[in-house]
C-alpha atoms as a PDB file:
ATOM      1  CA  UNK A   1      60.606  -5.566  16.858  1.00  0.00           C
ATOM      2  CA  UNK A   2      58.449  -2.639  18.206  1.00  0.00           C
ATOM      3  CA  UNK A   3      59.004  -1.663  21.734  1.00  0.00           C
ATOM      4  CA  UNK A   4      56.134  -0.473  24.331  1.00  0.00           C
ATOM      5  CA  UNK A   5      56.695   1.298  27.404  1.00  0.00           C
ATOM      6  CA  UNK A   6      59.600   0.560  29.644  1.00  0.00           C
ATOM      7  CA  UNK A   7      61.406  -0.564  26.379  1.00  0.00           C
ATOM      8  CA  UNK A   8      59.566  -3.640  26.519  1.00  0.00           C
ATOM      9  CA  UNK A   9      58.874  -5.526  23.266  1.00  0.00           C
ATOM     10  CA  UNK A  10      55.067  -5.983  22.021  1.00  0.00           C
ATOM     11  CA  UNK A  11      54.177  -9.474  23.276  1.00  0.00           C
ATOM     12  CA  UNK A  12      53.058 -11.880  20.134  1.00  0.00           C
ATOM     13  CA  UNK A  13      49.722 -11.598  18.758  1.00  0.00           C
ATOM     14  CA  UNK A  14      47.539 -14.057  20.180  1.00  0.00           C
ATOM     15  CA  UNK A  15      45.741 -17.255  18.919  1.00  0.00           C
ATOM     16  CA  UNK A  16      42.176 -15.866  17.243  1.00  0.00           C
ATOM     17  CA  UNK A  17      39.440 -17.543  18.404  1.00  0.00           C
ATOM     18  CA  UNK A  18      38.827 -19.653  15.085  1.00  0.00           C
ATOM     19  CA  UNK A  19      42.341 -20.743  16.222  1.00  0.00           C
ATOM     20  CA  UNK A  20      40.998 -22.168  19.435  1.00  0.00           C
ATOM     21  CA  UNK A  21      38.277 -23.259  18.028  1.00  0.00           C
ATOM     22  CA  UNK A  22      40.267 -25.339  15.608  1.00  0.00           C
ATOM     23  CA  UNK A  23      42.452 -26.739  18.343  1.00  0.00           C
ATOM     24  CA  UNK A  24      39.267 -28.155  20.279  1.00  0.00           C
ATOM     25  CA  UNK A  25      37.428 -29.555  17.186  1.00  0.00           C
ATOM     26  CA  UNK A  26      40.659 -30.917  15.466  1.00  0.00           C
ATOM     27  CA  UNK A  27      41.681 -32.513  18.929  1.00  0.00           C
ATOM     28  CA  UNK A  28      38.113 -33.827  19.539  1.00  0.00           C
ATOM     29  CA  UNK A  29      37.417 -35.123  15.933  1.00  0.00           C
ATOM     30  CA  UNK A  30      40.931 -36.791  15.153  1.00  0.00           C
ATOM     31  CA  UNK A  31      42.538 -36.983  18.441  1.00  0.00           C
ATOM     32  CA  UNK A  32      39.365 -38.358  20.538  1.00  0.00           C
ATOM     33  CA  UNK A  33      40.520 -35.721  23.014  1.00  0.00           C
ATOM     34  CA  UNK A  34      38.401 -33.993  25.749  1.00  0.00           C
ATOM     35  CA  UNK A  35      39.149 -30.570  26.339  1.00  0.00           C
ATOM     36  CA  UNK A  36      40.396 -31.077  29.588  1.00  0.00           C
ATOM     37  CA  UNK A  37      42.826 -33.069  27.703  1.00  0.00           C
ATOM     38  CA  UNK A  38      43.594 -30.562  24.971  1.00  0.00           C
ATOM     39  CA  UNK A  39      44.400 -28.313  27.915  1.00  0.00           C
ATOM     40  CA  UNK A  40      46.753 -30.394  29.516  1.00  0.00           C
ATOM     41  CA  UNK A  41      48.445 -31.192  26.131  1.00  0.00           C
ATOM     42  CA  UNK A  42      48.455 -27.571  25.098  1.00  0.00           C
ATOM     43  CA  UNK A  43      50.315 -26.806  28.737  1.00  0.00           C
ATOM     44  CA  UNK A  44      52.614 -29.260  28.795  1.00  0.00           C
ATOM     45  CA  UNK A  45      54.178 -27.682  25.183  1.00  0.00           C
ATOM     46  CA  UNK A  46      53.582 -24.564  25.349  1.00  0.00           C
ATOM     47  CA  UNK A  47      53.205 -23.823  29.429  1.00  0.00           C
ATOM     48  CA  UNK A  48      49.968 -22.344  28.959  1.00  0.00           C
ATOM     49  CA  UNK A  49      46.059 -23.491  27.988  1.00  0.00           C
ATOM     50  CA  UNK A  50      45.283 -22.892  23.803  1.00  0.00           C
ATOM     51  CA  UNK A  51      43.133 -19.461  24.461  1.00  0.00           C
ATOM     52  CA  UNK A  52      46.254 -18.263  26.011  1.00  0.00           C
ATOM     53  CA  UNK A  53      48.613 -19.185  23.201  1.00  0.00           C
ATOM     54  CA  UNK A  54      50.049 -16.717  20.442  1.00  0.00           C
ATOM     55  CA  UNK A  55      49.179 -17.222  16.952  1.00  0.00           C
ATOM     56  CA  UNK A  56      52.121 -19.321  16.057  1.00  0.00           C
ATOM     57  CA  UNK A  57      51.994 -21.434  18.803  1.00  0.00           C
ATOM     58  CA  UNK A  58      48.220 -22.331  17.919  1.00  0.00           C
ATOM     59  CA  UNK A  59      49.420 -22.869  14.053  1.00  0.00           C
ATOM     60  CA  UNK A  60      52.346 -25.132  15.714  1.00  0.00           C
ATOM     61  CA  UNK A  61      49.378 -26.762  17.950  1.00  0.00           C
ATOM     62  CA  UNK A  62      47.016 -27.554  15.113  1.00  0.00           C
ATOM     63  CA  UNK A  63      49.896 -28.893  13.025  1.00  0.00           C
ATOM     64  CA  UNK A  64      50.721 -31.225  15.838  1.00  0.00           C
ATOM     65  CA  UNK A  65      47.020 -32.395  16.339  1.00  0.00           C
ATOM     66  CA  UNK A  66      46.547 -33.016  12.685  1.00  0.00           C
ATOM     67  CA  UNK A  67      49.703 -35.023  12.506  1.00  0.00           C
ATOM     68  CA  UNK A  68      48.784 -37.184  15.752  1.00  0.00           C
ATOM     69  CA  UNK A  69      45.736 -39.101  13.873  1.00  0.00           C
END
């Protein structure tokens, strides 16, 4: 783990934006959820909205999505 300043660590990368993407489109096609929805899904596992998440949280999101058909 690499530490920043303060001896803080690096915060995880975050979710890319074909990530996000991916969350909406996957929620909207097989889920028949709104993004308002996909929001309050995404917040209610992971405390915060998908563009917000880190990368493995979005890969843990659009496993859960795919899985919810």
């Amino acid at each position: 783990m690499r530490l920043v300043g303060n001896d803080r660590p690096d915060p995880p990368p975050e979710a890319t934006p074909a990530q996000v993407r991916a969350i909406y489109s996957i929620a909207r096609d097989h889920g028949s959820l709104a993004e308002n929805e996909v929001d309050e899904k995404s917040t209610a596992l992971f405390g915060v909205a998908p563009p917000e998440l880190s990368r493995k949280q979005a890969s843990d999101f659009i496993t859960s999505l795919k899985g919810s058909r």
